[in-house]
C-alpha atoms as a PDB file:
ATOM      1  CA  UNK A   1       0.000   0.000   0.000  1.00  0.00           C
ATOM      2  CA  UNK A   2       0.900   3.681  -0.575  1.00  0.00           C
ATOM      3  CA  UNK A   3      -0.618   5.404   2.639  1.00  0.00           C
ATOM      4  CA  UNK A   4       2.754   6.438   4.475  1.00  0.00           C
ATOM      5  CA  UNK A   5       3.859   4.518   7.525  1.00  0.00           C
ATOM      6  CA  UNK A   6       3.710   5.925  11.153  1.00  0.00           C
ATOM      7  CA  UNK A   7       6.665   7.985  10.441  1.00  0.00           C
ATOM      8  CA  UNK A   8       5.440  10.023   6.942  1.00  0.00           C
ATOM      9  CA  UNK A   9       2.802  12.412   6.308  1.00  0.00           C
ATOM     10  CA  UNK A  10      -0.051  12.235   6.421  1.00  0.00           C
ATOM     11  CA  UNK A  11      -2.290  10.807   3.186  1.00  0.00           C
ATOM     12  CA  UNK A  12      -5.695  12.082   2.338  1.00  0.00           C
ATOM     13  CA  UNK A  13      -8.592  10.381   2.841  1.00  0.00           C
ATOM     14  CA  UNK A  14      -9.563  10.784  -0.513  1.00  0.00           C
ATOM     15  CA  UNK A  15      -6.415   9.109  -1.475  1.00  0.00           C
ATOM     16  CA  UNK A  16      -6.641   6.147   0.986  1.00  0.00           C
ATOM     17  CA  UNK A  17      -9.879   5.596  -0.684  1.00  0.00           C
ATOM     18  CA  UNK A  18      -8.259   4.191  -3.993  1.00  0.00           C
ATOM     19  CA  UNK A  19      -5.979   1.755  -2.225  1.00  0.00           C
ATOM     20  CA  UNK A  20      -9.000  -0.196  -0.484  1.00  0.00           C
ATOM     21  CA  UNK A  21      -8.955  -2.770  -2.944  1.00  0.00           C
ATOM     22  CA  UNK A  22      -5.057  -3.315  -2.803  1.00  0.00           C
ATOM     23  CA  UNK A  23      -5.073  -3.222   0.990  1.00  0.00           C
ATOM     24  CA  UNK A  24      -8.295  -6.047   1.194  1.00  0.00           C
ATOM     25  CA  UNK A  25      -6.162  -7.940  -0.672  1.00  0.00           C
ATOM     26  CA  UNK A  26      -2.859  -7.980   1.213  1.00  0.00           C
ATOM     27  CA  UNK A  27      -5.043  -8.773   4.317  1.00  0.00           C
ATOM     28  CA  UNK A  28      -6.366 -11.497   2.771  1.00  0.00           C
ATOM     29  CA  UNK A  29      -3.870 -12.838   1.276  1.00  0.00           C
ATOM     30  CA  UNK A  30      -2.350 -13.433   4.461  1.00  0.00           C
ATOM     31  CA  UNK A  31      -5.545 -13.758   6.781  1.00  0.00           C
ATOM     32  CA  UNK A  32      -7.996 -15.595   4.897  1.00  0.00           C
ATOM     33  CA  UNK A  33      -8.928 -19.061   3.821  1.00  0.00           C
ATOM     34  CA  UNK A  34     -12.088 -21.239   4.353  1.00  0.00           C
ATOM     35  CA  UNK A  35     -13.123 -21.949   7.236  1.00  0.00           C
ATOM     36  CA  UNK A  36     -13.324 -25.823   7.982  1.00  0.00           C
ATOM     37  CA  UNK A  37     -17.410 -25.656   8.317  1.00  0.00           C
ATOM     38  CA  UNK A  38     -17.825 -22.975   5.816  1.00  0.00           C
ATOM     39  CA  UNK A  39     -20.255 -23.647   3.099  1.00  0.00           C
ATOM     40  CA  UNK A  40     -20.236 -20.297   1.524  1.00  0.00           C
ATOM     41  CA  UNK A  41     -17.506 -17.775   0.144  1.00  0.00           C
ATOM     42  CA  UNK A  42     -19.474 -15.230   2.978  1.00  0.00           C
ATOM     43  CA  UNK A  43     -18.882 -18.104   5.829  1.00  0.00           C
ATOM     44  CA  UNK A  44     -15.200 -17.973   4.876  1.00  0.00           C
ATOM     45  CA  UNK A  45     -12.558 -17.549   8.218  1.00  0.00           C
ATOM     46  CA  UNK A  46      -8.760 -16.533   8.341  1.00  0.00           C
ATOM     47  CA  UNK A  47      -6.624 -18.970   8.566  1.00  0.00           C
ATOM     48  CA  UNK A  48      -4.362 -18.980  11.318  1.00  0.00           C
ATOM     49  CA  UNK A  49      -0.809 -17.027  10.645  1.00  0.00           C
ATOM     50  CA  UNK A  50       2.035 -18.934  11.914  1.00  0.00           C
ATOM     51  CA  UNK A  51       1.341 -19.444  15.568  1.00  0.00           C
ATOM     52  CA  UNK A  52       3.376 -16.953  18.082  1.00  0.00           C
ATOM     53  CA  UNK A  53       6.078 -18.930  20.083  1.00  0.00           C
ATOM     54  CA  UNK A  54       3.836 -20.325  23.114  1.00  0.00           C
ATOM     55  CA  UNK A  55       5.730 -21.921  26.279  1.00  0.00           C
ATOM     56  CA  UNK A  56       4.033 -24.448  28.867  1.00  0.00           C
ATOM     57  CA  UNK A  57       1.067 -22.318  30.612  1.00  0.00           C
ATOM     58  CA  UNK A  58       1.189 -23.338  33.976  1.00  0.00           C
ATOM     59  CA  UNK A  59      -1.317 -22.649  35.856  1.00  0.00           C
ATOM     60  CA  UNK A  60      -2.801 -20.002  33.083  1.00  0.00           C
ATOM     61  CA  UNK A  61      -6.905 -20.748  33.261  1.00  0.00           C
ATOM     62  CA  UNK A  62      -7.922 -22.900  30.575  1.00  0.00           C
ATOM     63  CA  UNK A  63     -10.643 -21.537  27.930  1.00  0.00           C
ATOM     64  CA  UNK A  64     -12.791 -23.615  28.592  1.00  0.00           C
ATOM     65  CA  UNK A  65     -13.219 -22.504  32.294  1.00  0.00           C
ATOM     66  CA  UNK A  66     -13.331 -18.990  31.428  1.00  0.00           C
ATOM     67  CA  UNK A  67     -16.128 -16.943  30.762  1.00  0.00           C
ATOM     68  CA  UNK A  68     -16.238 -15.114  27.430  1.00  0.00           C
ATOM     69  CA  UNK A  69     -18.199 -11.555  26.886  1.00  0.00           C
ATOM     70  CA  UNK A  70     -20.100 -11.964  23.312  1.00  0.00           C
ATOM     71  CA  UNK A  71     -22.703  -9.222  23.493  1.00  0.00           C
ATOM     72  CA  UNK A  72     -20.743  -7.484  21.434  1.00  0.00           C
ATOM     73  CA  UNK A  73     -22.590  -9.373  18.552  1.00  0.00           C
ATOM     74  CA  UNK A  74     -26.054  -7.642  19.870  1.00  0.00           C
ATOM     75  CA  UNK A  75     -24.340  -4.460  18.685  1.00  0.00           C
ATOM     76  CA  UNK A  76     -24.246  -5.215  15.260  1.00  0.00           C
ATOM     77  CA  UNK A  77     -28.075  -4.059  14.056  1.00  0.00           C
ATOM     78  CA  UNK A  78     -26.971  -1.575  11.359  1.00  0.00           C
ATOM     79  CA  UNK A  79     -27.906  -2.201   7.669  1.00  0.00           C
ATOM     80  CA  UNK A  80     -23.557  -2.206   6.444  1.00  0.00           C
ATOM     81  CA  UNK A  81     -21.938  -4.407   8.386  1.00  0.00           C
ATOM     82  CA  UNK A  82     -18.166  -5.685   7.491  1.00  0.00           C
ATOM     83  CA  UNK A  83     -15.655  -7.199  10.092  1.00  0.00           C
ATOM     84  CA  UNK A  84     -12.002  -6.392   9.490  1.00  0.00           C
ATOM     85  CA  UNK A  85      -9.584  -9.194  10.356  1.00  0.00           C
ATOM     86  CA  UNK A  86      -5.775  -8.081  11.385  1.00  0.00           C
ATOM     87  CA  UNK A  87      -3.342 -10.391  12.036  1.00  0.00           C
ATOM     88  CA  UNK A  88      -0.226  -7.515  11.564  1.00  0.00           C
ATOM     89  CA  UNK A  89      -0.245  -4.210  12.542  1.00  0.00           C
ATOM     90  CA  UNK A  90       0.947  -3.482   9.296  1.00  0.00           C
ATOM     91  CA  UNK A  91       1.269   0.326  10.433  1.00  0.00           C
ATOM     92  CA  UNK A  92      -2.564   0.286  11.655  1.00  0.00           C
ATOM     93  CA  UNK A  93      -3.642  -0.518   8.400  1.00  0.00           C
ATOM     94  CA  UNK A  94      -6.817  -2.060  10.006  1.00  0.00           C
ATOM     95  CA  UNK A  95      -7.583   1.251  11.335  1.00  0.00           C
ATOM     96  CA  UNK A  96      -7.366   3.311   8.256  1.00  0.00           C
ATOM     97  CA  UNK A  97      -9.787   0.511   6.548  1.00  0.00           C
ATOM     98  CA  UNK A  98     -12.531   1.019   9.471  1.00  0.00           C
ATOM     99  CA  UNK A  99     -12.284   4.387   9.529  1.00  0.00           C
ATOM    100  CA  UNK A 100     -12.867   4.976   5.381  1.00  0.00           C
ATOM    101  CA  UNK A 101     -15.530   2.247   5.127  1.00  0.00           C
ATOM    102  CA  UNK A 102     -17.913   4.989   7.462  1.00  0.00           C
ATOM    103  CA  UNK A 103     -16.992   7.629   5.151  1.00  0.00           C
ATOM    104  CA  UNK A 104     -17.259   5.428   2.153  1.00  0.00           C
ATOM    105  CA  UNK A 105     -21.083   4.206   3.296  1.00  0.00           C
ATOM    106  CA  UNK A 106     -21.831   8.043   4.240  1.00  0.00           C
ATOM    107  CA  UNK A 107     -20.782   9.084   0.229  1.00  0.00           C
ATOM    108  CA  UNK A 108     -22.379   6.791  -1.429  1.00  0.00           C
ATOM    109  CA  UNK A 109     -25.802   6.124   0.561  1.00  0.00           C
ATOM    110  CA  UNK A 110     -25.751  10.034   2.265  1.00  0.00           C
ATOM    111  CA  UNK A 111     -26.400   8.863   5.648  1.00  0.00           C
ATOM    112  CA  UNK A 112     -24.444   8.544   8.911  1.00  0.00           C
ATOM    113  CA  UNK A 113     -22.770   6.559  11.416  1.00  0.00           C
ATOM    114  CA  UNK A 114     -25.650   4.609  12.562  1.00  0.00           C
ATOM    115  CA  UNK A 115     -26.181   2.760   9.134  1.00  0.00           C
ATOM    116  CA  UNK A 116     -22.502   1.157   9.375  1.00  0.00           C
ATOM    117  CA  UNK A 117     -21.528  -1.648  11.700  1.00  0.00           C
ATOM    118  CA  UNK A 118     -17.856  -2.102  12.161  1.00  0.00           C
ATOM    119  CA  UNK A 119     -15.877  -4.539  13.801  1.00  0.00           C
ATOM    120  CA  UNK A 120     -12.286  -5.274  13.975  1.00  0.00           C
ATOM    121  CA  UNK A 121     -10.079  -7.896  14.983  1.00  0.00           C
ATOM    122  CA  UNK A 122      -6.316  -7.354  16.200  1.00  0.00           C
ATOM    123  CA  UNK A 123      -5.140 -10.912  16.369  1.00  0.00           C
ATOM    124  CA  UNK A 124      -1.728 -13.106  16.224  1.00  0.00           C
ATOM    125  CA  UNK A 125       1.017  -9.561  16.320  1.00  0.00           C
ATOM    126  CA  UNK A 126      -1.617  -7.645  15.940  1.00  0.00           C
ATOM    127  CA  UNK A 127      -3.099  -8.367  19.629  1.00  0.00           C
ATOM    128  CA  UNK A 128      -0.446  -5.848  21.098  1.00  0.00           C
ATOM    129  CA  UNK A 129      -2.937  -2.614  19.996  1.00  0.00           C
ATOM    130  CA  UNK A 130      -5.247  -3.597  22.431  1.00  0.00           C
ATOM    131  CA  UNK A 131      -3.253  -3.215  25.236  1.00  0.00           C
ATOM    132  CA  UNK A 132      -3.199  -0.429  27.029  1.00  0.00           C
ATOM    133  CA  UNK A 133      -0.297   2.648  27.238  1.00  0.00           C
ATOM    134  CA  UNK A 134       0.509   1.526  30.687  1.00  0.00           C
ATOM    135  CA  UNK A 135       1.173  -2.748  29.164  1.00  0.00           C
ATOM    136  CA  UNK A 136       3.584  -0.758  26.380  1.00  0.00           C
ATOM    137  CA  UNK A 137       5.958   1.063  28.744  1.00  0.00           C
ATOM    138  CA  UNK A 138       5.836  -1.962  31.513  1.00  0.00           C
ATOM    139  CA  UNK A 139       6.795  -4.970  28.778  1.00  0.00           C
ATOM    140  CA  UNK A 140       8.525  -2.662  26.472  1.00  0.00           C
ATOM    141  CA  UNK A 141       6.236  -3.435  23.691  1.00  0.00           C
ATOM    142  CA  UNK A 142       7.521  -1.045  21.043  1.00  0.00           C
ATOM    143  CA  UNK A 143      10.722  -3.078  20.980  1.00  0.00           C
ATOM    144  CA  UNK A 144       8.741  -5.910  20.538  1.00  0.00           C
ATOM    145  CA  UNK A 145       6.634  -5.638  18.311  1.00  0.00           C
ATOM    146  CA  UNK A 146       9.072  -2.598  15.876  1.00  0.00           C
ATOM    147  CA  UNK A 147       6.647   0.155  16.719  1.00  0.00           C
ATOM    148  CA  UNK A 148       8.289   3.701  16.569  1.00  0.00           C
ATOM    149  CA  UNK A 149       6.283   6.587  18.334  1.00  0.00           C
ATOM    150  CA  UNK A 150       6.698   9.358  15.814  1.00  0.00           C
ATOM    151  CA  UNK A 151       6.851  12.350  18.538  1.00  0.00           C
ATOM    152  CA  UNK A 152      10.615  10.299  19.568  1.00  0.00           C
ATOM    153  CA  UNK A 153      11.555   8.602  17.189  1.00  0.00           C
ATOM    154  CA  UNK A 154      12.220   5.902  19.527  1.00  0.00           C
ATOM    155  CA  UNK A 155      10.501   2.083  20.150  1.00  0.00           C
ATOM    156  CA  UNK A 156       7.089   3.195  21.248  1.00  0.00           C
ATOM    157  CA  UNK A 157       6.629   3.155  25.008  1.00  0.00           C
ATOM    158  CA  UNK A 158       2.854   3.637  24.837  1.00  0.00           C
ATOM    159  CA  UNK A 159       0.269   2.590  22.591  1.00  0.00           C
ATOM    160  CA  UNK A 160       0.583   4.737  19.367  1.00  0.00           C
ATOM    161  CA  UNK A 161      -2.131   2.965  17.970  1.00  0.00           C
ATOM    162  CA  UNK A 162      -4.761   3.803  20.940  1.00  0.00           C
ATOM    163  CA  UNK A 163      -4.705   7.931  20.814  1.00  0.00           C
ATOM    164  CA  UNK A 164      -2.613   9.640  17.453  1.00  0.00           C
ATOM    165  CA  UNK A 165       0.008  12.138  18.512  1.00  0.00           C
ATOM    166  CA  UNK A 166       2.207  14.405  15.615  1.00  0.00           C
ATOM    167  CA  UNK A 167       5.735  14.270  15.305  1.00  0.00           C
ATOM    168  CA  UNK A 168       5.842  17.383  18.051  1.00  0.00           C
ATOM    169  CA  UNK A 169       3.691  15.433  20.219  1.00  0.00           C
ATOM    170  CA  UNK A 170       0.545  17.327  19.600  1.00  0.00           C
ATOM    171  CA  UNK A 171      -2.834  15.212  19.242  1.00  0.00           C
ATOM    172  CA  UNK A 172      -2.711  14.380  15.567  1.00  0.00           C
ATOM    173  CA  UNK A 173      -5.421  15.781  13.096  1.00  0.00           C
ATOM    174  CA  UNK A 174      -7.055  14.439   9.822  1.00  0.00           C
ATOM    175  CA  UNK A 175      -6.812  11.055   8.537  1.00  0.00           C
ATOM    176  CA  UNK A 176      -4.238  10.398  11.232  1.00  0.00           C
ATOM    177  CA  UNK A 177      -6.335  10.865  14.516  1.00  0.00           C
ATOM    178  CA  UNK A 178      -9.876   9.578  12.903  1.00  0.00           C
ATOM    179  CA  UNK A 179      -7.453   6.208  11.939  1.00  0.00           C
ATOM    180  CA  UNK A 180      -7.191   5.282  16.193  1.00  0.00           C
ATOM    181  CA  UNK A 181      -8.502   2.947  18.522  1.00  0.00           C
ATOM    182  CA  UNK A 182      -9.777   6.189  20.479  1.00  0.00           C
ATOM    183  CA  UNK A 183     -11.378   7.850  17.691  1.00  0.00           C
ATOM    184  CA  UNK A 184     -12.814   4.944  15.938  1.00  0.00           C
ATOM    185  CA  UNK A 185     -14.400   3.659  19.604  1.00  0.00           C
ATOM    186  CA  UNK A 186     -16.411   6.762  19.551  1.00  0.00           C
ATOM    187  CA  UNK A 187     -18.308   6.242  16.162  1.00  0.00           C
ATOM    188  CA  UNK A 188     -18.749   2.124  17.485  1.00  0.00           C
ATOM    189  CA  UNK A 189     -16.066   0.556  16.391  1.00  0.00           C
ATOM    190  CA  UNK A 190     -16.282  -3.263  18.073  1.00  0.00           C
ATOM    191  CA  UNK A 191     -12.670  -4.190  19.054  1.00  0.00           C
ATOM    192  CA  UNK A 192     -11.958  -7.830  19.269  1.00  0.00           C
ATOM    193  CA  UNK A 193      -8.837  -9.772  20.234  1.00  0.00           C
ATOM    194  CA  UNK A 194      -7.223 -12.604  20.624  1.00  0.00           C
ATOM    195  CA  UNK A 195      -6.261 -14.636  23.472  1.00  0.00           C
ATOM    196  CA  UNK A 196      -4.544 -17.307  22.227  1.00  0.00           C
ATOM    197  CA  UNK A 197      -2.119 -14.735  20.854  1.00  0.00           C
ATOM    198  CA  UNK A 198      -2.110 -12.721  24.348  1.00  0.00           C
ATOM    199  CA  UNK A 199      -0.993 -16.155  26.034  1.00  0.00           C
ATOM    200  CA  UNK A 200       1.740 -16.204  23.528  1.00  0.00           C
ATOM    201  CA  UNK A 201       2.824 -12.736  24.212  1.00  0.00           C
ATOM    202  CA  UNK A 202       2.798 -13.560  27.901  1.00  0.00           C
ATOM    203  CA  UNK A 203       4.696 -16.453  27.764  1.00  0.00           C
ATOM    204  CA  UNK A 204       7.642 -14.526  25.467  1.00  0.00           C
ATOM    205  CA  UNK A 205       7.387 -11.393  27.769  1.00  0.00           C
ATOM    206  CA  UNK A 206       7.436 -13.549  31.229  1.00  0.00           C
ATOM    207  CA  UNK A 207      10.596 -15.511  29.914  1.00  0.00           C
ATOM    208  CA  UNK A 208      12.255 -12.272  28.529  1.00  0.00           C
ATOM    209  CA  UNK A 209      11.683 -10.857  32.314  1.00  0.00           C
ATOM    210  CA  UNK A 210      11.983 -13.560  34.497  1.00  0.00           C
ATOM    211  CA  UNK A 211       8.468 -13.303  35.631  1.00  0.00           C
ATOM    212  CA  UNK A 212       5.468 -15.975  36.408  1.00  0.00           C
ATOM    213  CA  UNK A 213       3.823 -16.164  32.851  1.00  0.00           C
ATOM    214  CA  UNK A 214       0.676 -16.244  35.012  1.00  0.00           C
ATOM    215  CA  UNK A 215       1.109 -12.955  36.522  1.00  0.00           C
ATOM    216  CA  UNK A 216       2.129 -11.511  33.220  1.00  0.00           C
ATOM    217  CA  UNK A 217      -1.118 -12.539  31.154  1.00  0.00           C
ATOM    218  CA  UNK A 218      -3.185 -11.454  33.707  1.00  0.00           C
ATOM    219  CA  UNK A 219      -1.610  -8.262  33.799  1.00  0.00           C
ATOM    220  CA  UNK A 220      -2.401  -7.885  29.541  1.00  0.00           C
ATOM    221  CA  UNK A 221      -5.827  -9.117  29.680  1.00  0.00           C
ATOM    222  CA  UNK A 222      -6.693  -6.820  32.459  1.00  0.00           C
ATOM    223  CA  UNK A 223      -5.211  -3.839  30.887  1.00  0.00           C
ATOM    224  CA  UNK A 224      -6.916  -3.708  27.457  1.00  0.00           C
ATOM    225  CA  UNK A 225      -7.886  -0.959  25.796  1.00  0.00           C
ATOM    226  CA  UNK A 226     -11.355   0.965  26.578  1.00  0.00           C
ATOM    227  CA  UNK A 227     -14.134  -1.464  25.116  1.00  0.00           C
ATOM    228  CA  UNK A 228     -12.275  -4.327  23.687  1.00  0.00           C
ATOM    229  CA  UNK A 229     -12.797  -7.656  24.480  1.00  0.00           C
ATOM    230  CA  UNK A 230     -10.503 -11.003  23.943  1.00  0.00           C
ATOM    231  CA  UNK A 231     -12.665 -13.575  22.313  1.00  0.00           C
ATOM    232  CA  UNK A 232     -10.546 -17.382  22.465  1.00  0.00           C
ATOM    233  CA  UNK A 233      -8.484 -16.596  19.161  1.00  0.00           C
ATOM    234  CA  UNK A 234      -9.485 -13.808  16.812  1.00  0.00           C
ATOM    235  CA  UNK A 235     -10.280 -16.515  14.435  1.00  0.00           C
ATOM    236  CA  UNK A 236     -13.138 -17.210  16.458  1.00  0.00           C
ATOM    237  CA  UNK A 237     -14.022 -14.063  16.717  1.00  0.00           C
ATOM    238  CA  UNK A 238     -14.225 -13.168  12.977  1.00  0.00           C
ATOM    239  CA  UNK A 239     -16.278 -16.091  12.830  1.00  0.00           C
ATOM    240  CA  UNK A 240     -18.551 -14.775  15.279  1.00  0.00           C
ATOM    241  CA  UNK A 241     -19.027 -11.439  13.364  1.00  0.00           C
ATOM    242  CA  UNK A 242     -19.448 -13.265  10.191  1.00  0.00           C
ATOM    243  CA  UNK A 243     -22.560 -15.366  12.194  1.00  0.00           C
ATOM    244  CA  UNK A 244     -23.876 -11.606  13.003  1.00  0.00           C
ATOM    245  CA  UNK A 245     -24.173 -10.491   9.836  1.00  0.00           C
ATOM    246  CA  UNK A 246     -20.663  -9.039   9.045  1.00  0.00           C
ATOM    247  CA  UNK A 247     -19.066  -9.330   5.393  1.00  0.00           C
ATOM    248  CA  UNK A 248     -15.378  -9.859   6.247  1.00  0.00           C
ATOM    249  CA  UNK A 249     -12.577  -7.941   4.544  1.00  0.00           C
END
């Protein structure tokens, strides 16, 4: 894709708007493949990227004790739906996506946020977006995962992803602050992600610090993001969207 990374200028939506169709297909490419029940090209799910380095889990609770929150899916009641499935962060590609697709719906059918139904799933690398400012300076996530904060030039030590900020460290404008977590939250973005991955980042993180990989998941899936929720792996929870009604993308 042509939009410029974190570290360029910023592109205009009108731009972004014809690379839609080259950034659905990198996504896919890498993210989707039929699902094993699927009996329709709709029904379709991502297949699963190459699976994060997991070690033994201890005494991690297993899925099938936990409880899972799924009324997200009551949510989606608008007449567009579409589900965005991220398994990189790709420089918040996922974002920029969500964020056109409500201006896209509002040019063409001249109505507003209420007729669009957006959900998007941060899974496999991607999973690190939905953790909160406070999980990126603690674990050193920036590092991990290559994120630069534009305002230092430097591994991010918060989530860049969550709130835009300028290269002075101003609250971005445009394109760049309607393509966050933050922003897109407020016009109903659904944020999904994945807990298989989270285990995965737990276990690297705990073994990287010396710490009870226990302790350290806890501390990620208690320290998400406003409104997201961790569904068992974001395949899952693509598939879930799909059941509500969402085209995926």
């Amino acid at each position: 894709m042509s939009r410029p990374s974190e570290h360029d200028s910023v592109t205009p939506r009108r731009q972004f708007i014809g690379e839609l169709a080259a950034g659905a297909a990198a996504l896919a490419a890498v993210a989707c493949a039929p699902a094993t029940a699927a009996t329709t090209a709709s029904s379709q799910a991502p297949a699963p990227a190459a699976p994060l380095s997991v070690a033994t889990h201890g005494s991690l609770p297993k899925q099938s004790e936990m409880k899972w929150d799924t009324t997200w899916m009551e949510r989606i009641t608008a007449k567009h739906k579409v589900v965005f499935d991220s398994p990189q962060i790709n420089d918040g590609d996922a974002l920029y996506m969500a964020s056109g697709y409500f201006d896209w719906v509002k040019d063409v059918f001249k109505t507003g946020d209420a007729d669009s139904s957006v959900v998007v799933v941060l899974r496999h690398a991607a999973v690190p977006m939905l953790y909160s400012d406070a999980m990126w300076a603690k674990y050193d996530l920036g590092a991990e995962t290559k994120t630069t904060d534009p305002s230092t030039k430097k591994p991010a030590k918060r989530n860049v992803f969550y709130r835009k900020l300028d290269k002075e460290g101003k609250p971005a404008t445009g394109d760049e602050a309607s393509a966050s977590i933050a922003a897109l939250t407020s016009r109903g973005v659904i944020f999904l992600g994945c807990d298989m991955a989270t285990r995965g980042f737990a276990s690297r993180i705990a073994e990287k610090t010396k710490q009870q990989e226990s302790a350290v998941y806890e501390d990620l899936r208690q320290n998400l993001v406003p409104t997201a929720t961790l569904m068992p792996t974001g395949i899952f929870a693509t598939l879930l969207a799909q059941e509500a009604g969402c085209s995926k993308m």
